[in-house]
N, C-alpha and C. Protein backbone atom coordinates (compact mmCIF):
# COMPACT_ATOMS: atom_id res chain seq x y z
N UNK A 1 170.17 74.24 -134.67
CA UNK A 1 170.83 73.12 -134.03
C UNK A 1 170.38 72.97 -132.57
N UNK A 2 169.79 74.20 -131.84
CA UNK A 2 169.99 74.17 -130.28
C UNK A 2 168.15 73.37 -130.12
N UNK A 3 167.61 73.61 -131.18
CA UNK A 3 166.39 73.09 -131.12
C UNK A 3 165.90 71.69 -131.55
N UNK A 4 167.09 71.02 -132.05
CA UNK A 4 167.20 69.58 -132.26
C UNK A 4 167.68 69.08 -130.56
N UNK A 5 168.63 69.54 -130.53
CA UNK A 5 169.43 69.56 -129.31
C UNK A 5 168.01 69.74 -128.03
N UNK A 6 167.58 70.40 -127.70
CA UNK A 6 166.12 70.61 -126.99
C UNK A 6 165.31 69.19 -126.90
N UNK A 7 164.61 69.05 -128.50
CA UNK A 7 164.31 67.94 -128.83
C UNK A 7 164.55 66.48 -128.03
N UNK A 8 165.84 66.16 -128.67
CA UNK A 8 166.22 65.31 -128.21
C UNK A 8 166.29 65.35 -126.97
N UNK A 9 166.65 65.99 -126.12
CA UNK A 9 166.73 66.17 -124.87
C UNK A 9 165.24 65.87 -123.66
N UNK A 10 164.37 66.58 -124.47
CA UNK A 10 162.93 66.30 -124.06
C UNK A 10 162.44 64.68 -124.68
N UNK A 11 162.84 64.15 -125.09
CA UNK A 11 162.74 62.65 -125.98
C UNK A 11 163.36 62.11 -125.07
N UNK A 12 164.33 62.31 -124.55
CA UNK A 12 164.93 60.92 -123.59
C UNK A 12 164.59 61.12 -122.40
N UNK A 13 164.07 63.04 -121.99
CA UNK A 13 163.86 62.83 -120.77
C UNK A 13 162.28 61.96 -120.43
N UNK A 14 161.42 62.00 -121.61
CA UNK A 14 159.98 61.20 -121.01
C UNK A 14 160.63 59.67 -121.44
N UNK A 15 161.72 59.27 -122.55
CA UNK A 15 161.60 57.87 -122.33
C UNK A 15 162.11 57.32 -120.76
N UNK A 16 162.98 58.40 -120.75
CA UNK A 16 163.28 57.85 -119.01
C UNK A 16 162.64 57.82 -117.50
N UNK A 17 161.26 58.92 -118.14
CA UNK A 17 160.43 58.77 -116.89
C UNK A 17 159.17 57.28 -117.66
N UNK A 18 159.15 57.10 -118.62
CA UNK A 18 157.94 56.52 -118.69
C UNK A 18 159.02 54.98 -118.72
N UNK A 19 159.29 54.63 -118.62
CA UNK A 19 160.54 53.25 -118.86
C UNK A 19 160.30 52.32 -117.45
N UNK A 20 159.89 51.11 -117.42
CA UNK A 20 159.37 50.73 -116.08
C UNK A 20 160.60 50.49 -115.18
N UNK A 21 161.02 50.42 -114.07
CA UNK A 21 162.01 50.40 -112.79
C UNK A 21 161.33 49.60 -111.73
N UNK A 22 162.42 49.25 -111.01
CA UNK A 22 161.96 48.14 -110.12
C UNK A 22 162.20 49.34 -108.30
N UNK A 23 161.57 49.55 -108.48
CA UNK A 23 161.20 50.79 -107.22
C UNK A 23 161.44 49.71 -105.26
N UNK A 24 162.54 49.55 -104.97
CA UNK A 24 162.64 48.86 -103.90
C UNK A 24 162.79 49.98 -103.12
N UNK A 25 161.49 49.17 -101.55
CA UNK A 25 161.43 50.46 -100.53
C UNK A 25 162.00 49.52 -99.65
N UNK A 26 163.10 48.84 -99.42
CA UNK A 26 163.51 48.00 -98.55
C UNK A 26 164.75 49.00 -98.07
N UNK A 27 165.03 49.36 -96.91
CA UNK A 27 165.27 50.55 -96.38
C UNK A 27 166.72 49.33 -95.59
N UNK A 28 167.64 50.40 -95.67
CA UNK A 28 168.90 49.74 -95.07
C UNK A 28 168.88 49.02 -93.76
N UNK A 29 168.10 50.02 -92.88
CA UNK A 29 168.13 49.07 -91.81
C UNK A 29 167.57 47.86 -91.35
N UNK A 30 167.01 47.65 -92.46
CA UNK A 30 165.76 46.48 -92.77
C UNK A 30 166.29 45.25 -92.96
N UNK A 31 167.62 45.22 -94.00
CA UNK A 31 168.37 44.15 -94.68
C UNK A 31 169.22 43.15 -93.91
N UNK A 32 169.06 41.92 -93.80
CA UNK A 32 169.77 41.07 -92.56
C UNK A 32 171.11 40.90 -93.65
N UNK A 33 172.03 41.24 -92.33
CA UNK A 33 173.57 40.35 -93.05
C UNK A 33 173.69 39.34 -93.60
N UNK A 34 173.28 38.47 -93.89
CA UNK A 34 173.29 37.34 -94.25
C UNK A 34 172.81 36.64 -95.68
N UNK A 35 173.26 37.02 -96.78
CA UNK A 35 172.80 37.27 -97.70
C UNK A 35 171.63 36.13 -98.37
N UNK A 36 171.80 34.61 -97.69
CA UNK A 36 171.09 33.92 -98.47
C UNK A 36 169.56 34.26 -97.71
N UNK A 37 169.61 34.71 -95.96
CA UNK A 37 168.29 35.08 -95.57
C UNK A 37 167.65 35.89 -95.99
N UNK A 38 168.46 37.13 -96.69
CA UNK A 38 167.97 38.10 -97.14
C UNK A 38 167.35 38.09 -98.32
N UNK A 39 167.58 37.28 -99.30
CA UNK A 39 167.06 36.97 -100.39
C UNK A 39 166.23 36.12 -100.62
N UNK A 40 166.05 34.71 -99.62
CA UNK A 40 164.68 34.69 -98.52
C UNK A 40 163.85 35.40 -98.27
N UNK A 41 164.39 36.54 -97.80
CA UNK A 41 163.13 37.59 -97.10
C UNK A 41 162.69 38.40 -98.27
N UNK A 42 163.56 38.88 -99.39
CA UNK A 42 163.06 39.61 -100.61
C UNK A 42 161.99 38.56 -101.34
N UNK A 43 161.98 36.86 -101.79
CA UNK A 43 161.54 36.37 -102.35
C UNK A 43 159.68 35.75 -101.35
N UNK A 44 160.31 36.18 -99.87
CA UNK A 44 158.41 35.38 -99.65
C UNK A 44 157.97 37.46 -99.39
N UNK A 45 158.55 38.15 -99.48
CA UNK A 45 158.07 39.90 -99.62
C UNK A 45 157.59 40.24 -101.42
N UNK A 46 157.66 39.62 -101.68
CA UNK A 46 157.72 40.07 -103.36
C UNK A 46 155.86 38.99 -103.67
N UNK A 47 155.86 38.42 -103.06
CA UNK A 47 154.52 37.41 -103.05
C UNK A 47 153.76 37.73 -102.09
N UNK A 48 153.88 39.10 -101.30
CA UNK A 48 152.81 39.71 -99.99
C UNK A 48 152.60 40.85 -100.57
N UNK A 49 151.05 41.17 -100.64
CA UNK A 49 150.95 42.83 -101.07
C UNK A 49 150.82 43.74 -99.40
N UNK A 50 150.62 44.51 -100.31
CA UNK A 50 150.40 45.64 -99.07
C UNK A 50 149.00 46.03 -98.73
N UNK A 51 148.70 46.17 -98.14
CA UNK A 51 147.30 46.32 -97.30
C UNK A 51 147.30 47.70 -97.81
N UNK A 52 148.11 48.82 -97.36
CA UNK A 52 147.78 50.26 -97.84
C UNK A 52 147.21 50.40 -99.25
N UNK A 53 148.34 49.82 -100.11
CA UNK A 53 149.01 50.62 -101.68
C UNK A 53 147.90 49.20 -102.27
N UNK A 54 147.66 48.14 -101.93
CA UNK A 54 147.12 47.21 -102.53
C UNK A 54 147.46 46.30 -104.02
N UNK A 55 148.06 47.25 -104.45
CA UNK A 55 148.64 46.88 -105.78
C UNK A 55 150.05 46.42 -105.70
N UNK A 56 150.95 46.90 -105.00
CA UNK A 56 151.98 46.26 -104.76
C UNK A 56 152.30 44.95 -103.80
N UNK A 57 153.50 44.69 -104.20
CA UNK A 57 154.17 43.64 -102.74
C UNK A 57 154.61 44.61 -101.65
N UNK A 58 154.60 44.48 -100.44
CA UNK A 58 155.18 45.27 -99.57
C UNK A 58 156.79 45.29 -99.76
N UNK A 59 157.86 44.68 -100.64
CA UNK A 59 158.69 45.12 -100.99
C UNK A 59 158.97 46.56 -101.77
N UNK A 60 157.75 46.82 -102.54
CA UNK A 60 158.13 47.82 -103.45
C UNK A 60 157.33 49.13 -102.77
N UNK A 61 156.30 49.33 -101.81
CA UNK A 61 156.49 49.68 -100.98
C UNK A 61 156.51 50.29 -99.50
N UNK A 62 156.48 52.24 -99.60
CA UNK A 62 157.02 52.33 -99.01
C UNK A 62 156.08 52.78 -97.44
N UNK A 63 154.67 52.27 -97.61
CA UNK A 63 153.65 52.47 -96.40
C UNK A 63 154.35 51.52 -95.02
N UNK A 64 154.12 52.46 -93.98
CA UNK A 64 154.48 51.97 -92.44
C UNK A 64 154.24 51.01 -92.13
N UNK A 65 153.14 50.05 -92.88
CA UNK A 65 152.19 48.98 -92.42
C UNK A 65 153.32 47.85 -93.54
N UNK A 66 153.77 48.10 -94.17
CA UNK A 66 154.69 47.20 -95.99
C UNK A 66 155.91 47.10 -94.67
N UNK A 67 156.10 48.42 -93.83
CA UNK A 67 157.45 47.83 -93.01
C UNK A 67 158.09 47.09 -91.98
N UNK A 68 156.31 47.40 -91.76
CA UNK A 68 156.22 46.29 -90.36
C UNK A 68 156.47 45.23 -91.17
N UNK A 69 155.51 44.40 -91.86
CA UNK A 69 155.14 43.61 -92.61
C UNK A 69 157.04 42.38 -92.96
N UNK A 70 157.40 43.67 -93.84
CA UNK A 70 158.88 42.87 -93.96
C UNK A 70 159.74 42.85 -93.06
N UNK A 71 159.95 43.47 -92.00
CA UNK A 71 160.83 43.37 -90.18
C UNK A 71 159.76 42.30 -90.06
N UNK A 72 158.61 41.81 -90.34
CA UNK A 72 158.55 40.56 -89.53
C UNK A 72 158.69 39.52 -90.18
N UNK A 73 158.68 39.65 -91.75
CA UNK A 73 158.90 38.24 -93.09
C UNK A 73 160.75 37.95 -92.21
N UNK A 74 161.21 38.91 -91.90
CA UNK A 74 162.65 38.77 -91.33
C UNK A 74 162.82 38.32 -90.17
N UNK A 75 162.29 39.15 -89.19
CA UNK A 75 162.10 38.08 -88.08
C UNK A 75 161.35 36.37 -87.90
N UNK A 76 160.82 36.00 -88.37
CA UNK A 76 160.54 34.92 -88.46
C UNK A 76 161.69 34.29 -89.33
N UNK A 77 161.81 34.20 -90.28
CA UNK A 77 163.10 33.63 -90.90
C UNK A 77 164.55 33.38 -90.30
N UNK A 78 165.06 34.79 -89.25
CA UNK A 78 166.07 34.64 -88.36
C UNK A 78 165.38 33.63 -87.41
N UNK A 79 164.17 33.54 -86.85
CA UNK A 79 163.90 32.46 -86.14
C UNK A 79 164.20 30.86 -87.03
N UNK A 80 164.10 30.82 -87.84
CA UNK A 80 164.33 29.51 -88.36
C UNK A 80 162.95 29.30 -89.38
N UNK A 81 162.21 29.84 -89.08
CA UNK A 81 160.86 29.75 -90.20
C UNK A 81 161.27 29.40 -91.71
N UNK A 82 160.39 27.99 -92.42
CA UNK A 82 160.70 28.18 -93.26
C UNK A 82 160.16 29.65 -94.51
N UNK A 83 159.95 29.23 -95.32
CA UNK A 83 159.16 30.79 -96.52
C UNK A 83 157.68 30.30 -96.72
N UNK A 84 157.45 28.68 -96.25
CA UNK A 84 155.68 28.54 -96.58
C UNK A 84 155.36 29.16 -94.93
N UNK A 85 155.80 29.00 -94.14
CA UNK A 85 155.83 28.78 -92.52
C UNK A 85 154.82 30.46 -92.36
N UNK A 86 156.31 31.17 -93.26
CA UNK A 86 156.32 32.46 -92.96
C UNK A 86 154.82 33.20 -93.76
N UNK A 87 154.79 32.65 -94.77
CA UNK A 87 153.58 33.07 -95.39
C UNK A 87 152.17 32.53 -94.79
N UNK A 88 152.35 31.47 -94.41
CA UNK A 88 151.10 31.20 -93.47
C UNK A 88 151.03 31.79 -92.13
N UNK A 89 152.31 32.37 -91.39
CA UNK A 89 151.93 33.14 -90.58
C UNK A 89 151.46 33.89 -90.84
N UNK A 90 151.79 34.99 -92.15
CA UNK A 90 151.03 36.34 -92.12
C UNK A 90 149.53 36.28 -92.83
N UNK A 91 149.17 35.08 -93.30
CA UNK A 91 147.89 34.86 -93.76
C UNK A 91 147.38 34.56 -93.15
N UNK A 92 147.85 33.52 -91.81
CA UNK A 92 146.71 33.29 -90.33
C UNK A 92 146.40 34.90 -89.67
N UNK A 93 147.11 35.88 -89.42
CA UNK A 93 146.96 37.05 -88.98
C UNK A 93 145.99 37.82 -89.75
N UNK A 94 146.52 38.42 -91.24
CA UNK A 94 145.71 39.28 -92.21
C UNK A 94 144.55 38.48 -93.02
N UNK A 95 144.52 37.36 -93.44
CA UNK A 95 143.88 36.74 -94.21
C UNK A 95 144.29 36.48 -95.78
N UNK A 96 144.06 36.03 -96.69
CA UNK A 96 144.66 35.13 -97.90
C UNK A 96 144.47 36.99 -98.91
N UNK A 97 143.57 37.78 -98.76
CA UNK A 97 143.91 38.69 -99.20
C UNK A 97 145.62 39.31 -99.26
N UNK A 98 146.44 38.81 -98.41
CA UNK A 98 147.80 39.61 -98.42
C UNK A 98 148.49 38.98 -99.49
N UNK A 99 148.04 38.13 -99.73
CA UNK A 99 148.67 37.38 -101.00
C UNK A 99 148.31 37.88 -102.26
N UNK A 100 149.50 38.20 -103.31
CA UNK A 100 149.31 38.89 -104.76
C UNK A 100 149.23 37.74 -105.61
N UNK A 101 149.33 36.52 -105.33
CA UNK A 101 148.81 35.57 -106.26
C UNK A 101 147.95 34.51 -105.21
N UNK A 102 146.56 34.46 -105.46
CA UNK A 102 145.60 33.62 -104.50
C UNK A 102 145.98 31.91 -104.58
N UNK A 103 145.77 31.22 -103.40
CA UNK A 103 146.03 30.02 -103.49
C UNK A 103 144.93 29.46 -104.37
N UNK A 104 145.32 28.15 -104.82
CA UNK A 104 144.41 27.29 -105.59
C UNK A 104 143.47 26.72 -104.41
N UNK A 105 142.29 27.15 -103.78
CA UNK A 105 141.35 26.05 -102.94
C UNK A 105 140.04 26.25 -103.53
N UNK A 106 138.92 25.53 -103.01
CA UNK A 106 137.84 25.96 -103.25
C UNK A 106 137.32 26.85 -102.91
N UNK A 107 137.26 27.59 -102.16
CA UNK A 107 136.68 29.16 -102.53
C UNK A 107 137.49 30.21 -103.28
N UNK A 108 138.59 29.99 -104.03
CA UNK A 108 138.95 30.56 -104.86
C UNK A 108 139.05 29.82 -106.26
N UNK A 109 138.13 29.22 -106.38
CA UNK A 109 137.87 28.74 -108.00
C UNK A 109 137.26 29.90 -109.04
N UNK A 110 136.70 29.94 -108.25
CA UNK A 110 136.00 31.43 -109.46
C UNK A 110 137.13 32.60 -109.80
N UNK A 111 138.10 32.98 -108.88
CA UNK A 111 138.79 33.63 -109.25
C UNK A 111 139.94 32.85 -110.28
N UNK A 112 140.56 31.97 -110.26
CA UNK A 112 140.83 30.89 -111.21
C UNK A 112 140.19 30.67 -112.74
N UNK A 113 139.07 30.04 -112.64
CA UNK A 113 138.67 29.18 -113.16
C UNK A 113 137.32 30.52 -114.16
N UNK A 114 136.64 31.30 -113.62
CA UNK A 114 135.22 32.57 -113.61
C UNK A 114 136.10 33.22 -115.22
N UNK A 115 137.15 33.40 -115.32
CA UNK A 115 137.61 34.22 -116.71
C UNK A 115 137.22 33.44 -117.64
N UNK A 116 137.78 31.54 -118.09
CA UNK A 116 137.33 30.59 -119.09
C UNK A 116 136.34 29.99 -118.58
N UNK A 117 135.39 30.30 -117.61
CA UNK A 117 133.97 30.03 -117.63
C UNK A 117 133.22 30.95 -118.66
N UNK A 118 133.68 31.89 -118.21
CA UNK A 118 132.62 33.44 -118.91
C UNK A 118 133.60 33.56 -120.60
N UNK A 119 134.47 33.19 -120.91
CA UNK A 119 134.70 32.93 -122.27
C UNK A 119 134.14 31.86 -123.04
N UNK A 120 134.43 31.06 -122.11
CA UNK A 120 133.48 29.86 -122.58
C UNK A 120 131.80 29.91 -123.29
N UNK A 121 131.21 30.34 -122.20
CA UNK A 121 129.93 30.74 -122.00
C UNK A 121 129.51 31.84 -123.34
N UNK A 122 130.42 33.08 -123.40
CA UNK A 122 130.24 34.35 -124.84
C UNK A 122 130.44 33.37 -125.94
N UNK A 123 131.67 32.24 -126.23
CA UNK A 123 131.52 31.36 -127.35
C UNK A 123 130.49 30.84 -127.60
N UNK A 124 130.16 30.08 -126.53
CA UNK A 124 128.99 29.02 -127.17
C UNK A 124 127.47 30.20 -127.24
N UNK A 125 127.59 31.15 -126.75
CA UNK A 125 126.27 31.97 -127.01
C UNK A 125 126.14 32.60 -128.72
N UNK A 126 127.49 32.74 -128.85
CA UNK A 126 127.96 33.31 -130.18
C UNK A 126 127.88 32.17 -131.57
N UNK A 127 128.37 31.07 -131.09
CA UNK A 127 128.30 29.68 -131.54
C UNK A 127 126.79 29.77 -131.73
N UNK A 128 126.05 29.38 -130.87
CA UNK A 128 124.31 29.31 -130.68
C UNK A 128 123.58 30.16 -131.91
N UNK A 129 124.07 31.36 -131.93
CA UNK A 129 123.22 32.55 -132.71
C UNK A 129 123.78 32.63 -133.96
N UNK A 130 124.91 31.98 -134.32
CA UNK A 130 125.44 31.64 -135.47
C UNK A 130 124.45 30.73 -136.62
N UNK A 131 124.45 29.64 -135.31
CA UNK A 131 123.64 28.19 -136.24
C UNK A 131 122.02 28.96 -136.03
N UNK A 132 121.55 29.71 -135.55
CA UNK A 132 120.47 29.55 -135.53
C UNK A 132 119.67 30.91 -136.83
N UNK A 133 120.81 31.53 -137.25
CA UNK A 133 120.06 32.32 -138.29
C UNK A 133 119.85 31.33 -139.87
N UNK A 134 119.22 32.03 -140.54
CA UNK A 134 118.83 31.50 -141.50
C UNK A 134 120.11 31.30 -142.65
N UNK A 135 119.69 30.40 -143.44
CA UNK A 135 120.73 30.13 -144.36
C UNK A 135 120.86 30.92 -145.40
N UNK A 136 122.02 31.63 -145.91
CA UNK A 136 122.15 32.70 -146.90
C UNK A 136 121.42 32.53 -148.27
N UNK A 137 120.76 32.99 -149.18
CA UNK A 137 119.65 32.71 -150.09
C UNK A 137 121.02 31.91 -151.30
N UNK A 138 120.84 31.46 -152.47
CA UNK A 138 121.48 31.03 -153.34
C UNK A 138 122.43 32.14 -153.76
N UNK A 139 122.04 33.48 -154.35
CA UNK A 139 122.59 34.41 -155.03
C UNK A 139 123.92 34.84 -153.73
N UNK A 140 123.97 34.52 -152.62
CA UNK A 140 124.97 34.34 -151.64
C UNK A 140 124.42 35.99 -151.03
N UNK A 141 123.53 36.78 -151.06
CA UNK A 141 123.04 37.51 -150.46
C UNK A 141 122.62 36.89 -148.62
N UNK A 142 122.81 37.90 -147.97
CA UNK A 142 123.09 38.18 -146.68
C UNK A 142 121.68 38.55 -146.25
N UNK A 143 121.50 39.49 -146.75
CA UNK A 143 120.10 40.01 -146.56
C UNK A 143 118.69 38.82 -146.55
N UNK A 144 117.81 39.81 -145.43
CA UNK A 144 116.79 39.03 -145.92
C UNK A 144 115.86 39.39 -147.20
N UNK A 145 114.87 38.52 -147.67
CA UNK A 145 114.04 39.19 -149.04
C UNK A 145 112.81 39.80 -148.13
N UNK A 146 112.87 40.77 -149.46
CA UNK A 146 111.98 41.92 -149.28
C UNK A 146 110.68 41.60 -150.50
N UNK A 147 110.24 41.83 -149.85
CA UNK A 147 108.37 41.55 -150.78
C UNK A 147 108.76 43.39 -151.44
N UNK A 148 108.15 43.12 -152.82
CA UNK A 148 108.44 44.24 -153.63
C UNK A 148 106.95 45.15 -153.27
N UNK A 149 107.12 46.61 -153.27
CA UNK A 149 105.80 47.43 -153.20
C UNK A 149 104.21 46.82 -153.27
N UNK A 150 103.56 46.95 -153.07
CA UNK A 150 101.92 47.05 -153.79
C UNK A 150 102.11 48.19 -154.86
N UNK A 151 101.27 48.28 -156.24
CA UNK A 151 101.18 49.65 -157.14
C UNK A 151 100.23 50.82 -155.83
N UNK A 152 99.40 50.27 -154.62
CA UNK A 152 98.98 51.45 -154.01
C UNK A 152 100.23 52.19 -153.03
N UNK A 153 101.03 50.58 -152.60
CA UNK A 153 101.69 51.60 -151.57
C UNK A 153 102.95 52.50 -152.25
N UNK A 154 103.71 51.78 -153.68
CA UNK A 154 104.10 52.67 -154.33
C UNK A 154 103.87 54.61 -154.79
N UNK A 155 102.50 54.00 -155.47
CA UNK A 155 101.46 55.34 -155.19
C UNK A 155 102.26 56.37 -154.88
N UNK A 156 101.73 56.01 -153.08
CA UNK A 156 101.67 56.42 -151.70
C UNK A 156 103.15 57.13 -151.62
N UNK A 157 104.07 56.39 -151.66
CA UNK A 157 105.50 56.68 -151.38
C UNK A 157 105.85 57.78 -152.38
N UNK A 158 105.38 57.65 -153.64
CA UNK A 158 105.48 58.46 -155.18
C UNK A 158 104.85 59.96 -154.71
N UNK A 159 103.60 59.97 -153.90
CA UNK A 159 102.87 60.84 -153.19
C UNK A 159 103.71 62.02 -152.41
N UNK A 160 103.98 60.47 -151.70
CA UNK A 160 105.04 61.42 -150.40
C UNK A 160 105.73 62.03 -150.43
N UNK A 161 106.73 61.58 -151.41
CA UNK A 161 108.08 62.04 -151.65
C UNK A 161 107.80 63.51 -152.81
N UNK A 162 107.08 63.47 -153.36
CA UNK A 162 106.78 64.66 -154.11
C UNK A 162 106.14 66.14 -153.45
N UNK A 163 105.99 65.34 -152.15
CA UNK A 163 105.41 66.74 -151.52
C UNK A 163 106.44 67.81 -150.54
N UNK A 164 107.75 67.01 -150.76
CA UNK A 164 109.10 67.43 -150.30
C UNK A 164 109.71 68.65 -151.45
């Protein structure tokens, strides 16, 4: 019994480490009273990555540079900033990299647009080499035909194989 008991025990403890969580490094002293600014400041922080960790928003987390980052998505907002205001401030400063989803302009078409180019492109190559092989013989064989032996090169092969 104590080894079912074990079991189970080791079973919920990896479903509970592997189970995804929403990991907020937004640190108490960080949070403005004011609840609709604050949720303001969580929603244009959740659309800024972090320069350190790169993969995250600087909400989730917890590098020195993610904290500056949100004390100032906050300070600007207590100034009156709207949330595009605020995001173009920190993209005039860092550049359009701080952003976890890239704007639609022209120099970001390829990042857009480069995935159903290059799908595009493997279809119709695939398409292309499709139509261009030969047509399957009547007997619905796949293969191509094979020219049957010569009686010398038979022979030959009859030769070969006998000396094994």
């Amino acid at each position: 019994m104590k080894k079912n008991t074990l079991g189970a025990f080791l079973m919920l403890a990896a479903l509970v480490m592997l189970s995804p969580f929403q990991a907020m490094a937004v640190e108490p002293d960080e949070i403005l009273s004011d609840p609709k600014l604050e949720a303001r400041a969580r929603e244009v922080s959740v659309n800024l990555r972090c320069l350190v960790c790169q993969n995250q928003s600087i909400d989730d987390s917890n590098a020195a540079l993610a904290k500056d980052l949100r004390v100032l998505v906050r300070e600007r907002l207590t100034k009156g900033d709207t949330n595009e205001q605020v995001i173009s401030y920190i993209v005039d400063r860092f550049g359009e990299y701080v952003l976890l989803k890239p704007r639609m302009a022209l120099h970001t078409m390829v990042l857009w647009f480069g995935p159903l180019a290059l799908l595009l492109l493997a279809g119709g190559y695939f398409y292309m080499n499709l139509r261009a092989r030969p047509a399957a013989s009547v007997s619905g064989a796949s293969a191509p035909m094979v020219e049957a032996l010569s009686r010398e090169e038979q022979a030959a092969l009859d030769k070969l194989m006998d000396k094994d």
